[in-house]
N, C-alpha and C. Protein backbone atom coordinates (compact mmCIF):
# COMPACT_ATOMS: atom_id res chain seq x y z
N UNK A 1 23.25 -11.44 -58.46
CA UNK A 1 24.39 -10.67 -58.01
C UNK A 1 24.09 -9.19 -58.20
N UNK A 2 24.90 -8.42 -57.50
CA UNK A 2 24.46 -7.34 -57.47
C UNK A 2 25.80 -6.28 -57.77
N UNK A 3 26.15 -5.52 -58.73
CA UNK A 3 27.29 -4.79 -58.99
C UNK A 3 27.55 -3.39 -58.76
N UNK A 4 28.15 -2.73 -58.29
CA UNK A 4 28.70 -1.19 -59.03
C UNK A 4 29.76 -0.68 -59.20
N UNK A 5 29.89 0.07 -60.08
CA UNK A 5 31.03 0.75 -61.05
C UNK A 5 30.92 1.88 -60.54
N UNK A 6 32.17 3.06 -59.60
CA UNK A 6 32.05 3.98 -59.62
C UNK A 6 33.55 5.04 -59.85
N UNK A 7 33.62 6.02 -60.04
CA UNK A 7 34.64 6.52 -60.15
C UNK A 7 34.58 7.92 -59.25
N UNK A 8 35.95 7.77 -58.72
CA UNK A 8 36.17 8.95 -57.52
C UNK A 8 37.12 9.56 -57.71
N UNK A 9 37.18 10.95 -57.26
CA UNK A 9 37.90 11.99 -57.50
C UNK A 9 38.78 12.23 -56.37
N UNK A 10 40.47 12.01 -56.16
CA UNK A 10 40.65 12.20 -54.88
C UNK A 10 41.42 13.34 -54.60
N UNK A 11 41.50 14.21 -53.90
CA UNK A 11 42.15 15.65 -53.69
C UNK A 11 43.39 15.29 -54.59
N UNK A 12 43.66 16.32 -55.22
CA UNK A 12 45.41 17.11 -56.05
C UNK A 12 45.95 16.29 -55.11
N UNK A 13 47.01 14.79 -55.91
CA UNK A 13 48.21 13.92 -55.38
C UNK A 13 48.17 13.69 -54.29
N UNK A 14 46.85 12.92 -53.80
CA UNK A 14 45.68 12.14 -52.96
C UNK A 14 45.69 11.12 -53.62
N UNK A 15 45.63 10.39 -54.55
CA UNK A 15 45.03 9.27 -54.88
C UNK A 15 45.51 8.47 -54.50
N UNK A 16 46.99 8.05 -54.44
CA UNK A 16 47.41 6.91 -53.76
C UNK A 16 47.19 6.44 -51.75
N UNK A 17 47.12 8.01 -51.39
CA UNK A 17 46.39 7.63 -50.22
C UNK A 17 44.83 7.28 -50.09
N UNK A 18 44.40 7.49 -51.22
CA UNK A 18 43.20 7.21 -50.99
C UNK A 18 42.87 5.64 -51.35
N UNK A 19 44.05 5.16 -52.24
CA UNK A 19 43.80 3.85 -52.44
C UNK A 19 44.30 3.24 -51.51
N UNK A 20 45.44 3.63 -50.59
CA UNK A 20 46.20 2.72 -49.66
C UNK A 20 44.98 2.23 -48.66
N UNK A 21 44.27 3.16 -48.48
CA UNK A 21 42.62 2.98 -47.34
C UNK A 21 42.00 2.02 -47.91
N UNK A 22 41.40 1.81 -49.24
CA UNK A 22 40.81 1.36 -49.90
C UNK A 22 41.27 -0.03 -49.71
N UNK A 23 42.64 0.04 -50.19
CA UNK A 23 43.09 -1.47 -50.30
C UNK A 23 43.22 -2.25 -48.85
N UNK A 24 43.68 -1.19 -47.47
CA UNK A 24 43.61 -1.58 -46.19
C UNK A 24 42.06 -2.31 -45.71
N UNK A 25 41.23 -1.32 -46.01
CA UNK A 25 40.13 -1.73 -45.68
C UNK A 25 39.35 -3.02 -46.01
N UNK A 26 39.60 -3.39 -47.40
CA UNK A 26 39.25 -4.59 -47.98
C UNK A 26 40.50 -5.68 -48.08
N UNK A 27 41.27 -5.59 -47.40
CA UNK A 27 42.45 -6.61 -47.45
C UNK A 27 42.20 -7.66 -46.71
N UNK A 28 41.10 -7.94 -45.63
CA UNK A 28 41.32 -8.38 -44.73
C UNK A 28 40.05 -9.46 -45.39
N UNK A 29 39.20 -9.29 -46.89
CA UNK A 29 38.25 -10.34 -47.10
C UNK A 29 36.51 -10.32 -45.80
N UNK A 30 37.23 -9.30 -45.15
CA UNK A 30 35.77 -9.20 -43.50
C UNK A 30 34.33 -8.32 -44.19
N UNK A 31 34.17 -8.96 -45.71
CA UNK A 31 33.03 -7.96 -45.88
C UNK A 31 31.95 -9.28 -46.90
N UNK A 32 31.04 -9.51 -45.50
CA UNK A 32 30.39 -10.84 -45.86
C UNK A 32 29.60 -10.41 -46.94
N UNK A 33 29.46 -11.26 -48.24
CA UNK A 33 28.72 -11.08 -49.27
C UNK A 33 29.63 -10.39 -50.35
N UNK A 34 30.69 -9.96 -50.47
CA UNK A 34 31.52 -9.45 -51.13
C UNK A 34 32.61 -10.42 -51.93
N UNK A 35 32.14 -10.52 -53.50
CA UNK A 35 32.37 -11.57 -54.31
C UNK A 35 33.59 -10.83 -54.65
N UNK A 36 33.52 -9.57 -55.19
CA UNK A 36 34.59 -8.64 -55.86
C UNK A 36 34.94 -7.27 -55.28
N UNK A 37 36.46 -6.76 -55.32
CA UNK A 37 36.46 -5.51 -55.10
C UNK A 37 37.59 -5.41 -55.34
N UNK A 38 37.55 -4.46 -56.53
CA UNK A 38 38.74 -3.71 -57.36
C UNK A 38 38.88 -2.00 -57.48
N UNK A 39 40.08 -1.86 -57.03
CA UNK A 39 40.46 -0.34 -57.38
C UNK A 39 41.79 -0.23 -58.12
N UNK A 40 41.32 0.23 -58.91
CA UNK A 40 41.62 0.82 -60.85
C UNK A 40 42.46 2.21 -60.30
N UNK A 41 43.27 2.87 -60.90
CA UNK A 41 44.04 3.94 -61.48
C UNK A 41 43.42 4.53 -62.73
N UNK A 42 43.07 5.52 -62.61
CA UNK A 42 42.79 5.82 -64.33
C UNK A 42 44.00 6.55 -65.03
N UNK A 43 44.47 6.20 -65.98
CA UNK A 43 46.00 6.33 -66.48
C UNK A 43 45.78 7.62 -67.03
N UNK A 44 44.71 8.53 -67.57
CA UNK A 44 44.45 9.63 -68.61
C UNK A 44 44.27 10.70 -67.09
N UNK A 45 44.07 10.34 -65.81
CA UNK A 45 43.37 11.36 -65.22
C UNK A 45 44.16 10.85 -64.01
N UNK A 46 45.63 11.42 -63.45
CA UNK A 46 45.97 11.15 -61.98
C UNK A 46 45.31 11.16 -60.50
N UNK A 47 44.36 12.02 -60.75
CA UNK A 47 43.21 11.72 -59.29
C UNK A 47 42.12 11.19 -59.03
N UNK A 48 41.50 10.43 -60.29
CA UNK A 48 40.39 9.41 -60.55
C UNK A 48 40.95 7.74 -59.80
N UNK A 49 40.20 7.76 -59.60
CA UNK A 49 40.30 6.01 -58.90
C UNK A 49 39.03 5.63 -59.21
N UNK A 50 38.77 4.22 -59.99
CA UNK A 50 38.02 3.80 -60.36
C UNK A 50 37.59 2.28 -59.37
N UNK A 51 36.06 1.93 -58.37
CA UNK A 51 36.26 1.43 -58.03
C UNK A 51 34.81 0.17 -58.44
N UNK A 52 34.96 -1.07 -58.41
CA UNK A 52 34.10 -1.69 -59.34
C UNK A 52 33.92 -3.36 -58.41
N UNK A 53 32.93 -3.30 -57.73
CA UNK A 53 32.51 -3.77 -56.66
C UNK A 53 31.19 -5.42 -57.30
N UNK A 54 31.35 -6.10 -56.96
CA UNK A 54 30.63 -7.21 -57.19
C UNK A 54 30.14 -8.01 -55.95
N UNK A 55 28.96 -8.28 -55.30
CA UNK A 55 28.10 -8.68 -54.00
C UNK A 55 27.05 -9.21 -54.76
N UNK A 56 27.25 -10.78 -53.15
CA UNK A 56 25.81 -11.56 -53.68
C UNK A 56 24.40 -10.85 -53.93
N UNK A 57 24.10 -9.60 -52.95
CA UNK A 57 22.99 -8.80 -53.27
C UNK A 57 23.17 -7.35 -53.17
N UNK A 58 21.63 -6.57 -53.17
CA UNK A 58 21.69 -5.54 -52.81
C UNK A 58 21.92 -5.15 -50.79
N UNK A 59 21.66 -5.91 -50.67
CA UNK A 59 21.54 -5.57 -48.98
C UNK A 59 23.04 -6.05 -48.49
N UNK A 60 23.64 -7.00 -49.15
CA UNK A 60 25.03 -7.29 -48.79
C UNK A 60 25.31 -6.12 -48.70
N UNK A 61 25.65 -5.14 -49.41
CA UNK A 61 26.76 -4.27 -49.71
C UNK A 61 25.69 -3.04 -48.94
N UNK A 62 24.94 -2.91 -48.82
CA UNK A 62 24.20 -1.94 -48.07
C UNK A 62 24.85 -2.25 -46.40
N UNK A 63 24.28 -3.44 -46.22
CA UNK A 63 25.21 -3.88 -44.44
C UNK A 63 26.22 -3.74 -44.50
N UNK A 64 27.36 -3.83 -45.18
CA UNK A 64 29.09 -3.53 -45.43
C UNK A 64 28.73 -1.94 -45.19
N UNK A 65 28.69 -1.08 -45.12
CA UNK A 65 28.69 0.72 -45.07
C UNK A 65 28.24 0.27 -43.71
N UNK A 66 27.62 -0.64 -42.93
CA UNK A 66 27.57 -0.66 -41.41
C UNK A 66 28.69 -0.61 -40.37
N UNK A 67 29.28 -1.89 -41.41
CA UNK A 67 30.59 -2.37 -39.92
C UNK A 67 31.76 -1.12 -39.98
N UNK A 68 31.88 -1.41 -38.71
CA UNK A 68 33.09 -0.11 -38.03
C UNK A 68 34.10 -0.22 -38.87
N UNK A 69 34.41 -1.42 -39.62
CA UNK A 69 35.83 -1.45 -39.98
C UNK A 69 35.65 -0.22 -41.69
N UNK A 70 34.20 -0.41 -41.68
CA UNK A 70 34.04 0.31 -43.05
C UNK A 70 34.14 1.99 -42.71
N UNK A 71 33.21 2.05 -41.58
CA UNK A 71 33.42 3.53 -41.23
C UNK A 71 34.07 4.07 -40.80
N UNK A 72 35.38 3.15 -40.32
CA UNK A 72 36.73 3.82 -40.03
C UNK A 72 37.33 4.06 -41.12
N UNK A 73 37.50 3.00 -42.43
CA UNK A 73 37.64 3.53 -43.39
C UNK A 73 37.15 4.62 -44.21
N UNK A 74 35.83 4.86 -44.29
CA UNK A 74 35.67 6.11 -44.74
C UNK A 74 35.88 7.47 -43.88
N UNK A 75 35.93 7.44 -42.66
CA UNK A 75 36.61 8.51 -42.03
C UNK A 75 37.83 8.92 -42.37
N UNK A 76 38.88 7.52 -41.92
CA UNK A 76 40.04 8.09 -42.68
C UNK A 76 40.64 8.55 -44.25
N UNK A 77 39.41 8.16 -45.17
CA UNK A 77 39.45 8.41 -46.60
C UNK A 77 39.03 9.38 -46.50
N UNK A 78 38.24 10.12 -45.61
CA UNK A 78 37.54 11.45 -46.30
C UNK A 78 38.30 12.58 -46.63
N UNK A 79 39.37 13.01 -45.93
CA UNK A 79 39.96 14.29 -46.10
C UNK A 79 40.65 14.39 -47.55
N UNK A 80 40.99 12.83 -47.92
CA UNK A 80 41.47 12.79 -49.22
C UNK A 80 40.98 12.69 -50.48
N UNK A 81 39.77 12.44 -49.92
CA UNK A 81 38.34 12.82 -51.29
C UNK A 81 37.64 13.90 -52.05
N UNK A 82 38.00 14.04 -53.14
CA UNK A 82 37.38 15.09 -54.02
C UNK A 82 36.07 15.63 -53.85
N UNK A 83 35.38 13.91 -54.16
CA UNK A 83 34.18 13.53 -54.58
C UNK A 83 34.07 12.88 -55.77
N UNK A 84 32.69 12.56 -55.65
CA UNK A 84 32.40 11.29 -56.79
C UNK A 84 31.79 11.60 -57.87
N UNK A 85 31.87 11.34 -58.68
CA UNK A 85 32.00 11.60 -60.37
C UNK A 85 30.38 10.79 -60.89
N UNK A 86 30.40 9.52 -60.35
CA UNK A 86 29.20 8.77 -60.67
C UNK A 86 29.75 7.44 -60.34
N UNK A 87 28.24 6.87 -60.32
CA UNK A 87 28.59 5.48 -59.56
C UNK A 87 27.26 4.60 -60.21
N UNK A 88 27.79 3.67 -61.03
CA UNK A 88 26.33 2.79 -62.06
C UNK A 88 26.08 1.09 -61.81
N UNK A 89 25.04 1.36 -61.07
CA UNK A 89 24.15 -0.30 -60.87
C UNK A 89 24.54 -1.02 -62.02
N UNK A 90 24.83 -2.41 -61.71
CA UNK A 90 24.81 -3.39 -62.41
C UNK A 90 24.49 -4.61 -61.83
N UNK A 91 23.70 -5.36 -62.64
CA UNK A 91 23.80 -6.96 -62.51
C UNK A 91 24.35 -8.19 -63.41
N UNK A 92 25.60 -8.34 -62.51
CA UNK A 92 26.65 -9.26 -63.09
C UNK A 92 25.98 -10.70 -62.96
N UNK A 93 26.67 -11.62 -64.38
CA UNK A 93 25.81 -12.55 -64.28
C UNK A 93 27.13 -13.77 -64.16
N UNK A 94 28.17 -13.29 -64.29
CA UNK A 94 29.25 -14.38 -64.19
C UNK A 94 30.68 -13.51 -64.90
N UNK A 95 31.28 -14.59 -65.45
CA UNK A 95 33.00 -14.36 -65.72
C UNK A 95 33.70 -15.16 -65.31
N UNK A 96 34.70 -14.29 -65.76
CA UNK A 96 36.04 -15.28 -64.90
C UNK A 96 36.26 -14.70 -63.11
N UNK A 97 36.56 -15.95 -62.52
CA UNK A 97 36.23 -15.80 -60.86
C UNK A 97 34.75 -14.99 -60.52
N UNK A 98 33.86 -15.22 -60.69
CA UNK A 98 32.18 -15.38 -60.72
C UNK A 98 31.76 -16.23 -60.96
N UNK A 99 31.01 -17.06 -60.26
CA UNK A 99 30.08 -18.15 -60.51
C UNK A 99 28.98 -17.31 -61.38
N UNK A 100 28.77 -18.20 -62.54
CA UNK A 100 27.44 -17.67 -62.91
C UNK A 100 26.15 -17.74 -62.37
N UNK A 101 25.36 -16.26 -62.56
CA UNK A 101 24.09 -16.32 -62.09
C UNK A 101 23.04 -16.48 -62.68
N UNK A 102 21.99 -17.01 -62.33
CA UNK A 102 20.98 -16.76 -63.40
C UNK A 102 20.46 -15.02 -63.53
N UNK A 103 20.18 -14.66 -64.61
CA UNK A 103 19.77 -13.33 -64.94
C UNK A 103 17.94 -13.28 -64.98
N UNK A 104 17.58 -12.14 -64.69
CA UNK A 104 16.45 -12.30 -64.04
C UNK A 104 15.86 -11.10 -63.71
């Protein structure tokens, strides 16, 4: 499996539009290879959105930034974006709602 953790900055009392995209965009489950996808609030910082992504691989989630439905979403997210703070590779090996993987 293939993970990342990133946190985004969205323009001064932006954030909730920036999550409404977020959550539009991935509501619909149309992002093949996509085990997980969560967007967080950060309670200490009103324009941080924390977003923390779990895919069977690396190339899953590389082809997802292809389909139109993604790049309409980031079009319409952009005006409301700060920018990004950092964003950290991981390889998830299971949990709760994760099949475990072998690690490797």
């Amino acid at each position: 499996m293939y993970g990342l953790i990133g946190k985004m900055r969205a323009a001064r009392g932006q954030r909730d539009a920036v999550m409404d995209v977020l959550r539009a965009s991935t509501s619909t489950g149309a992002l093949p290879g996509c085990l997980s996808y969560i967007i967080a609030r950060d309670p200490a910082d009103a324009d941080a959105i924390w977003v923390t992504e779990v895919w069977t691989d690396a190339e899953s989630h590389k082809a997802s930034l292809q389909l139109p439905e993604v790049q309409a979403a980031i079009a319409k997210a952009r005006p409301f974006i700060a920018g990004f703070e950092f964003q950290v590779e991981t390889h998830p090996v299971g949990g709760f709602g994760l099949a475990d993987a072998k690690t490797g």
